[in-house]
C-alpha atoms as a PDB file:
ATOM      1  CA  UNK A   1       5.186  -5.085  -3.543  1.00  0.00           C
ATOM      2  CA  UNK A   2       8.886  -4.014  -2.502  1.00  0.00           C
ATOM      3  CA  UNK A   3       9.801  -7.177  -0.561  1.00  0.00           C
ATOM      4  CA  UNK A   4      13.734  -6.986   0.826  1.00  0.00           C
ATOM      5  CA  UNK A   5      15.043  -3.474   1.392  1.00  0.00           C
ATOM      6  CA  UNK A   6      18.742  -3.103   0.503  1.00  0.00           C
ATOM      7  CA  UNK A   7      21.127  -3.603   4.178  1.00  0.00           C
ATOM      8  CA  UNK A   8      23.323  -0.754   3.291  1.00  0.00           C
ATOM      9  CA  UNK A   9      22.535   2.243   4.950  1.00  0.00           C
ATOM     10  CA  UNK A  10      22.616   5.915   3.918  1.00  0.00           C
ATOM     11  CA  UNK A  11      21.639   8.390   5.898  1.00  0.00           C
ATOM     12  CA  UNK A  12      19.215  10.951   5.425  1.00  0.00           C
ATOM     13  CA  UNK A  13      18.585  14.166   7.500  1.00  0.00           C
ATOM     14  CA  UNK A  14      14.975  15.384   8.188  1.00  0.00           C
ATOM     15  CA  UNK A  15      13.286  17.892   9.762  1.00  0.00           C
ATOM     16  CA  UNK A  16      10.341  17.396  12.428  1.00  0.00           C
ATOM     17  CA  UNK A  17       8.943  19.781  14.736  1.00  0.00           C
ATOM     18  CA  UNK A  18      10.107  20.059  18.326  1.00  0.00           C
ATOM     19  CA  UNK A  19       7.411  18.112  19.694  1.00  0.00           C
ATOM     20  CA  UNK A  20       7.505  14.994  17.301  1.00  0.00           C
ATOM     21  CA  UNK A  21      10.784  14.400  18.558  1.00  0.00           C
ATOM     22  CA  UNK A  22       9.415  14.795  22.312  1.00  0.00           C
ATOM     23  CA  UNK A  23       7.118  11.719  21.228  1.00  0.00           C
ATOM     24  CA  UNK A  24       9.688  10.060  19.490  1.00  0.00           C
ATOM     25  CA  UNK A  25      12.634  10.145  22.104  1.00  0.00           C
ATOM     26  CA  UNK A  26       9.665   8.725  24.479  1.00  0.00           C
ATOM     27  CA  UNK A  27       8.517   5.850  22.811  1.00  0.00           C
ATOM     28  CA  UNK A  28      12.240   5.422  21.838  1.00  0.00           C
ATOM     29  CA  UNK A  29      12.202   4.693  25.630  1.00  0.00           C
ATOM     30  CA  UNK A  30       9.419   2.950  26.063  1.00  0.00           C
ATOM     31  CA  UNK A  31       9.829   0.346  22.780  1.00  0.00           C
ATOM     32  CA  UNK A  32      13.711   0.079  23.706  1.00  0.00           C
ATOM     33  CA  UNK A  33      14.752   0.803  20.724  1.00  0.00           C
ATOM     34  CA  UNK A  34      16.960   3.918  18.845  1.00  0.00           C
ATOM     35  CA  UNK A  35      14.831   6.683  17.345  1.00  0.00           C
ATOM     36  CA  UNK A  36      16.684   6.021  14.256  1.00  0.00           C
ATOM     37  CA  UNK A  37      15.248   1.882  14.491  1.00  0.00           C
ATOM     38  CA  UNK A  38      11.705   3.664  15.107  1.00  0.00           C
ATOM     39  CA  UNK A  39      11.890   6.451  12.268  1.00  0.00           C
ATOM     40  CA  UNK A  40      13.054   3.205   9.778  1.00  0.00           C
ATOM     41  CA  UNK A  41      10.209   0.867  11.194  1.00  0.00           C
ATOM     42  CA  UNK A  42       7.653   3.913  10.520  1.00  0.00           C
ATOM     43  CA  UNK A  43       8.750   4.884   7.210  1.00  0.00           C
ATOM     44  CA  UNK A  44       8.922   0.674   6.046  1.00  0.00           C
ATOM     45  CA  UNK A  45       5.129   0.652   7.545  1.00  0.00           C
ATOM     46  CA  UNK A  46       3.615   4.004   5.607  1.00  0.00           C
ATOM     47  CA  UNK A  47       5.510   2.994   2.275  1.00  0.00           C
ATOM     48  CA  UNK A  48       3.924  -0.767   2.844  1.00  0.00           C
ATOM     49  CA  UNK A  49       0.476   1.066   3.206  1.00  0.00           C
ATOM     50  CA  UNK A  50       0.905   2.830   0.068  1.00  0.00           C
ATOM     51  CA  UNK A  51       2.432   0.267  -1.848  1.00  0.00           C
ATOM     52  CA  UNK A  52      -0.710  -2.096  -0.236  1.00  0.00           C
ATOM     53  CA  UNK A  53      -3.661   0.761  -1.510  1.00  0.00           C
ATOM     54  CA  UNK A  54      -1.553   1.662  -5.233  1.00  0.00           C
ATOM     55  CA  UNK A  55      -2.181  -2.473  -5.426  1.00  0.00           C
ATOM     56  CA  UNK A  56      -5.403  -2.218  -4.321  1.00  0.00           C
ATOM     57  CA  UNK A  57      -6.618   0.528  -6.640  1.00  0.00           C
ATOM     58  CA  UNK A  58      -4.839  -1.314  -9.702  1.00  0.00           C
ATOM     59  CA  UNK A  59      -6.872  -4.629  -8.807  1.00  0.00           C
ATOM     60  CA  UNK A  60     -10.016  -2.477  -8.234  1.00  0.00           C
ATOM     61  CA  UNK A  61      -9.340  -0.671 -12.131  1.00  0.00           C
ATOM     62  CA  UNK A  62      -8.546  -4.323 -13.638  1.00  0.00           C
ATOM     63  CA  UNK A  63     -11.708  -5.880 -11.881  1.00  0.00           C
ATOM     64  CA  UNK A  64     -13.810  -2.967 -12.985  1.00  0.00           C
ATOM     65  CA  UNK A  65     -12.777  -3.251 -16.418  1.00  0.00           C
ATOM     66  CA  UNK A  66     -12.981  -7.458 -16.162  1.00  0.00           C
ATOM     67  CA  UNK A  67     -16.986  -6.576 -15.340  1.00  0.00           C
ATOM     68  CA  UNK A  68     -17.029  -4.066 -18.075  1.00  0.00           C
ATOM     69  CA  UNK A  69     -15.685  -6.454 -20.328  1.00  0.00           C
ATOM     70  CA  UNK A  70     -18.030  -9.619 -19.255  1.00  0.00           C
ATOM     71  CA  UNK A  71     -21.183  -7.351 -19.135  1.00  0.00           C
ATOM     72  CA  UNK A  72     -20.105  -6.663 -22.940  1.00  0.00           C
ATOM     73  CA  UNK A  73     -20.113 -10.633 -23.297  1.00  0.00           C
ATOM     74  CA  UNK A  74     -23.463 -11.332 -20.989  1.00  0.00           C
ATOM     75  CA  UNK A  75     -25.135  -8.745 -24.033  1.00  0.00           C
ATOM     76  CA  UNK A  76     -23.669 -10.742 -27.227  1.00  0.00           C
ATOM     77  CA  UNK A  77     -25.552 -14.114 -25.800  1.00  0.00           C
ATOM     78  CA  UNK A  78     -28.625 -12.313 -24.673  1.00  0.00           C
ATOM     79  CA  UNK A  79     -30.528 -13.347 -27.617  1.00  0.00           C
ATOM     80  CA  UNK A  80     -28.919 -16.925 -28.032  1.00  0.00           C
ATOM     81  CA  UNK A  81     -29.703 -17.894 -24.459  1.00  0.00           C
ATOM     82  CA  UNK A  82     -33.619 -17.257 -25.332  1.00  0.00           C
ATOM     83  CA  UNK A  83     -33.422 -19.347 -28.717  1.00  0.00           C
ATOM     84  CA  UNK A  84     -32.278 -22.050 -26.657  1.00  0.00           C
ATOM     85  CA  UNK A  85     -35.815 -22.044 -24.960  1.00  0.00           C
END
């Protein structure tokens, strides 16, 4: 996952509706902080969610495949394990 974010700023101009600013310029308020610290601390905690469930679903694939794979294995012995009885 995308650990340390680069300290030099660009800026970037978005568009929100009228009302999403209303709720922005009050919790601005009520956190004490700039929109502009809020909008960065929201967009840092959506791409961490994504980056969190694109890792998740790659470790789901690769442990589906592991069983897949040791299923395959379990079958190959099948036989031997009831020679050994």
């Amino acid at each position: 996952m995308h650990q340390n974010i680069s300290t030099k700023n660009v800026r970037l101009n978005v568009q929100i509706p009228f009302e999403l600013k209303d709720k922005l310029n009050w919790a601005s308020a009520i956190e004490g902080k700039k929109m502009s610290v809020l909008v960065r601390e929201s967009i840092e905690q959506e791409l961490r969610r994504i980056e969190k469930k694109v890792f998740e679903e790659k470790m789901k694939n690769a442990y589906l495949g592991l069983a897949q794979e040791n299923m395959e294995i379990s079958k190959d012995f099948e036989y031997s394990d009831a020679e050994n009885l």
